[in-house]
Protein backbone atom coordinates (compact mmCIF):
# COMPACT_ATOMS: atom_id res chain seq x y z
CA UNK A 1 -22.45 5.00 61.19
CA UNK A 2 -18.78 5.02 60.49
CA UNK A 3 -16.85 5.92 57.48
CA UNK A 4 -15.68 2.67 56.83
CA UNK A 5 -19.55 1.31 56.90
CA UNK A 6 -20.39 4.41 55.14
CA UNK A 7 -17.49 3.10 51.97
CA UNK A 8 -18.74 0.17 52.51
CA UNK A 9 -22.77 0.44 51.91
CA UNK A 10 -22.21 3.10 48.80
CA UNK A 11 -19.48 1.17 47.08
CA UNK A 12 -17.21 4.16 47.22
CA UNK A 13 -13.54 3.05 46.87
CA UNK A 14 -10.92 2.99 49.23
CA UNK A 15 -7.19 3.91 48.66
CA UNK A 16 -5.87 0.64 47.38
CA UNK A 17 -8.72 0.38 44.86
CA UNK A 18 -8.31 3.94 43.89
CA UNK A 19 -4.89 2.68 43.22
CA UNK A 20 -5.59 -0.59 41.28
CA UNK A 21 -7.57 1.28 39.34
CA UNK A 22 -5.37 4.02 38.20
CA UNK A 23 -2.93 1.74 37.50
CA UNK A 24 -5.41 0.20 35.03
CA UNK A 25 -6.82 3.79 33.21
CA UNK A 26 -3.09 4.18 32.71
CA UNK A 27 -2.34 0.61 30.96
CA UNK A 28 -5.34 1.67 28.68
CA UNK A 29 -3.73 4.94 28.24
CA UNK A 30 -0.32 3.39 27.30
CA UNK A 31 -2.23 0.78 24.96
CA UNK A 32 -4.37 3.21 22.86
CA UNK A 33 -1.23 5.58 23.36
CA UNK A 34 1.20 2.30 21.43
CA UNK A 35 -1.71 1.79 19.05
CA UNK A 36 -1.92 5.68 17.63
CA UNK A 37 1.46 5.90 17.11
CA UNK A 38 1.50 2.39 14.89
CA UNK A 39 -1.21 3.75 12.87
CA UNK A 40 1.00 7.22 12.61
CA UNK A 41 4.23 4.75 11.40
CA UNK A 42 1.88 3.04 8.96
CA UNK A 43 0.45 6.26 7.59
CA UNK A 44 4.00 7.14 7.13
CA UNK A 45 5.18 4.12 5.63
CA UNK A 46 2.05 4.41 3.02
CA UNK A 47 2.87 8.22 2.31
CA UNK A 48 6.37 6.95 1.45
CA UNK A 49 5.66 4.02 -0.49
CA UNK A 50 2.62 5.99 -2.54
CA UNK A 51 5.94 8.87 -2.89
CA UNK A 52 8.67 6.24 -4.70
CA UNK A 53 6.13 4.90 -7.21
CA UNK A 54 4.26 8.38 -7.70
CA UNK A 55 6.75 8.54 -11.29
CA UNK A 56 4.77 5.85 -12.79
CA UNK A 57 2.61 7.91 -14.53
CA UNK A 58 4.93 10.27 -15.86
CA UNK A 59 6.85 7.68 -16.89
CA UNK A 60 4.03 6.32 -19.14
CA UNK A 61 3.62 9.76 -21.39
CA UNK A 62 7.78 9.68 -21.04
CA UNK A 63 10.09 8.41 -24.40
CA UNK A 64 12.50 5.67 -24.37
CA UNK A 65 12.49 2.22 -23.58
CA UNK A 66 9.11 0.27 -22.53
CA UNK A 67 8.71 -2.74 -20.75
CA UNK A 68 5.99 -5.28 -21.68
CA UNK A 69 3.99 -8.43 -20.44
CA UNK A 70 2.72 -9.82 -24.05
CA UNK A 71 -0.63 -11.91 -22.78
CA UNK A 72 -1.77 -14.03 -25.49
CA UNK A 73 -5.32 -15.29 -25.29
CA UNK A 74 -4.19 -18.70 -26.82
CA UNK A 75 -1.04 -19.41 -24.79
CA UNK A 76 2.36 -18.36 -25.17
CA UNK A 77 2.66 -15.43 -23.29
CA UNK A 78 6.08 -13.23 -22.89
CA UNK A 79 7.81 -10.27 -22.06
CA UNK A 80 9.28 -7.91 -24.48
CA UNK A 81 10.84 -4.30 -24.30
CA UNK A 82 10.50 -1.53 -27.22
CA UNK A 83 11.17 1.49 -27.71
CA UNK A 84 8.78 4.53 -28.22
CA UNK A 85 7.60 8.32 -27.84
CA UNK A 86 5.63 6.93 -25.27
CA UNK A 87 4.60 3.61 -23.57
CA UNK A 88 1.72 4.07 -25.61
CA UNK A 89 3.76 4.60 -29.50
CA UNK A 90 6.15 1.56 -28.22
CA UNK A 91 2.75 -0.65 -27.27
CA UNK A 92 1.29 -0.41 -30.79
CA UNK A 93 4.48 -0.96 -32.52
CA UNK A 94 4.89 -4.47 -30.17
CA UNK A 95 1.28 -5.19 -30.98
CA UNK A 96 1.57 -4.32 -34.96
CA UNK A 97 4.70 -6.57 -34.48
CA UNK A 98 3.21 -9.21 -33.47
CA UNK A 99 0.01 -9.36 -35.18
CA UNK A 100 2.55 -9.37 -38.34
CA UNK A 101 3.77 -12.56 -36.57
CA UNK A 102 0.73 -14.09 -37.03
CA UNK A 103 -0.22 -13.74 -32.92
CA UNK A 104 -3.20 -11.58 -33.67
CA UNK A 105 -4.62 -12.79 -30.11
CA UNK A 106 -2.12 -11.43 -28.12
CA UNK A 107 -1.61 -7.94 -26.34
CA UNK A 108 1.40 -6.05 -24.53
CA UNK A 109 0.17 -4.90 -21.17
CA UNK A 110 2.44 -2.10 -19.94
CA UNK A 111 5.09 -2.78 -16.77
CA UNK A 112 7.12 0.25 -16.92
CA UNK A 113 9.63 2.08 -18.15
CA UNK A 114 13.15 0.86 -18.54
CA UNK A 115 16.18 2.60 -17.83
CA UNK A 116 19.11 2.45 -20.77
């Protein structure tokens, strides 16, 4: 028996298919090679992103100026800004303020901290 018949009757490859087919491995390679390094720019971009509104929370316990969404449960809702020792100091005086106003049913939810 031949080589050729030998190749042929065990399946084993030839040169050309040997070829095809490490052409192909290497496409897969380049594809999960392209889809790491998205996931490596999109861990990035979420580090970054997580970094510019990491002063939130500082900026809660911080004094000065305080924005507001006023939600009132009977309509009427608005924004306001006031000032405080912290968002939590300027969010009573809004809601004291307005409860005075007769809007008992409404409530300042925090937004952040305003700059001025």
């Amino acid at each position: 028996m031949g080589r050729q018949a030998i190749r042929r009757s065990f399946g084993i490859l030839g040169p050309a298919c040997v070829r095809v087919l490490r052409g192909k491995v290497m496409a897969t390679y380049r594809l999960f090679g392209a889809i790491f390094g998205g996931l490596l720019v999109v861990a990035a971009g979420v580090a970054v992103a997580d970094n510019l509104v990491s002063a939130k929370p500082t900026d809660f316990f911080a004094p000065g100026k305080h924005q507001f969404y006023v939600w009132c449960a009977k309509g009427g809702d608005y924004t306001a800004v006031e000032s405080g020792a912290s968002a939590e100091d300027a969010q009573m005086k809004l809601y004291n303020a307005a409860k005075a106003a007769g809007r008992a049913a409404c409530w300042p939810v925090w937004q952040g901290k305003v700059s001025g």
